[in-house]
Protein backbone atom coordinates (compact mmCIF):
# COMPACT_ATOMS: atom_id res chain seq x y z
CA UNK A 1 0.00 0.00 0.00
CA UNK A 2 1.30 3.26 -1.09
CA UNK A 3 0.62 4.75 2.16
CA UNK A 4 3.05 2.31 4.09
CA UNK A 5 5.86 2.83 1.52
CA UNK A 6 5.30 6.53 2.54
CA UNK A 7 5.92 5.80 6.20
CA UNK A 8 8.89 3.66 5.26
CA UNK A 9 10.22 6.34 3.02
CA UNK A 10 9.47 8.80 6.19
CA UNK A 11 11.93 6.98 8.39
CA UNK A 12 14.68 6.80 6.11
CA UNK A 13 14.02 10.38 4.82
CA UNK A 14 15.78 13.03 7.22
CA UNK A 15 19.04 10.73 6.78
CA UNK A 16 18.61 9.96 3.19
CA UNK A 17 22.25 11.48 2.16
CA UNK A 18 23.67 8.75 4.57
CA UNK A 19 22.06 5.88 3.45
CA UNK A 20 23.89 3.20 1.43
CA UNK A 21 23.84 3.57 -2.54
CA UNK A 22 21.90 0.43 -3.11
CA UNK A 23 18.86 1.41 -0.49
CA UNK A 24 18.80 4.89 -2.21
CA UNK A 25 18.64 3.87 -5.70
CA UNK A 26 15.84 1.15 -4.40
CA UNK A 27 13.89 4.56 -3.34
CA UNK A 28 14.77 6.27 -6.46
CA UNK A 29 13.77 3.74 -8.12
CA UNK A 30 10.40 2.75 -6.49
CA UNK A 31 9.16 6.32 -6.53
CA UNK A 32 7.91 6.76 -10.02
CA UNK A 33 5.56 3.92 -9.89
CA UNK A 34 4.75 5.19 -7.07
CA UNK A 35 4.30 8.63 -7.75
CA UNK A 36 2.07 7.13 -11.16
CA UNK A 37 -0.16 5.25 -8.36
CA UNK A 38 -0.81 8.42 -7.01
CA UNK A 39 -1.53 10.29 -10.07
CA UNK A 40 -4.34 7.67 -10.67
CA UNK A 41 -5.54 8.29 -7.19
CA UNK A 42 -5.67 11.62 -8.11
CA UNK A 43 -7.42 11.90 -11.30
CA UNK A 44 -10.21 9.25 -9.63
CA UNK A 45 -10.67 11.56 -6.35
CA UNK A 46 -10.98 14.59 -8.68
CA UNK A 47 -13.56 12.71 -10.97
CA UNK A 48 -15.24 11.68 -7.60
CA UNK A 49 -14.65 7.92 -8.71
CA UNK A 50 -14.23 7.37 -5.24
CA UNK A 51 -16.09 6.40 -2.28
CA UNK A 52 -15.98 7.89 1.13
CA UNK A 53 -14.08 5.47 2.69
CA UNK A 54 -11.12 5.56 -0.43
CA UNK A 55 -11.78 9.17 -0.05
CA UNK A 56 -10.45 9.64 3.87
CA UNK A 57 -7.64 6.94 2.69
CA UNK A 58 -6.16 9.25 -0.58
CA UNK A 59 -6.67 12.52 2.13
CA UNK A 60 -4.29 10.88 4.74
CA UNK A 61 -2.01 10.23 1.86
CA UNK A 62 -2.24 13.30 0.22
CA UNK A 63 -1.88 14.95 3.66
CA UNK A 64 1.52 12.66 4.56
CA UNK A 65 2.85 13.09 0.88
CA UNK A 66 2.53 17.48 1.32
CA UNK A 67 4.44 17.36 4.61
CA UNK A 68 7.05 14.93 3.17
CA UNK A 69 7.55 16.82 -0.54
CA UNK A 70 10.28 19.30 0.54
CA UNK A 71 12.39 16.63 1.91
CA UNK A 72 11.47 14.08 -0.93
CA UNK A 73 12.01 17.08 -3.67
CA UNK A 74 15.18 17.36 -1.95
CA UNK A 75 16.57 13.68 -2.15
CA UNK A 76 15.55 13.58 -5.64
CA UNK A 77 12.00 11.71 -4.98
CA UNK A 78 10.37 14.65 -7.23
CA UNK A 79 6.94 15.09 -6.11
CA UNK A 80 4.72 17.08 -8.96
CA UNK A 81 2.83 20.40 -6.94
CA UNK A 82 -0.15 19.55 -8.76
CA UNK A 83 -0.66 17.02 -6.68
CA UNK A 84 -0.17 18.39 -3.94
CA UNK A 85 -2.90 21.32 -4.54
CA UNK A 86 -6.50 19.94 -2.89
CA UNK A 87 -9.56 20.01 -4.87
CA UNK A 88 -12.04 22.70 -5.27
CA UNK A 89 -14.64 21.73 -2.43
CA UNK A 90 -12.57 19.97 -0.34
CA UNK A 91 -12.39 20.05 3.52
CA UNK A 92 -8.48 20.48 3.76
């Protein structure tokens, strides 16, 4: 789930610099299928595709993947701002 690769990601985050070559290229490479997951989440939120319960789920991720994008941007984990930017409408 994309949400615990987040929280994994979290942990090794703040010393990402440090971390071996091997466990940062498995992060750099994970992240665009990732980040293509989350596009589709996206695009299916927006369209309202989704219901309430997938709805709360993609708003904790959305809300973890915002407070994590400087640092991610940072280590090279490029995270687009367009999907960072809520929805018209939306409670947060």
């Amino acid at each position: 789930m994309l949400l615990d690769e987040l929280d994994l990601l979290a942990e090794y985050l703040p010393d990402f610099d440090e971390l071996d070559e091997g466990m940062q290229d498995a992060f750099l490479y994970d992240w665009p299928n990732d980040r293509a997951i989350f596009e589709d989440l996206d695009g299916a939120y927006r369209s309202g595709e989704v219901g309430d319960e997938e709805r709360t789920l993609f708003e904790r991720l959305r809300t973890k993947l915002t407070e994590m994008a400087p640092a991610m941007n940072e280590a090279g984990l490029r995270v687009p701002p367009e999907l960072l930017d809520a929805p018209k409408g939306s409670s947060w």
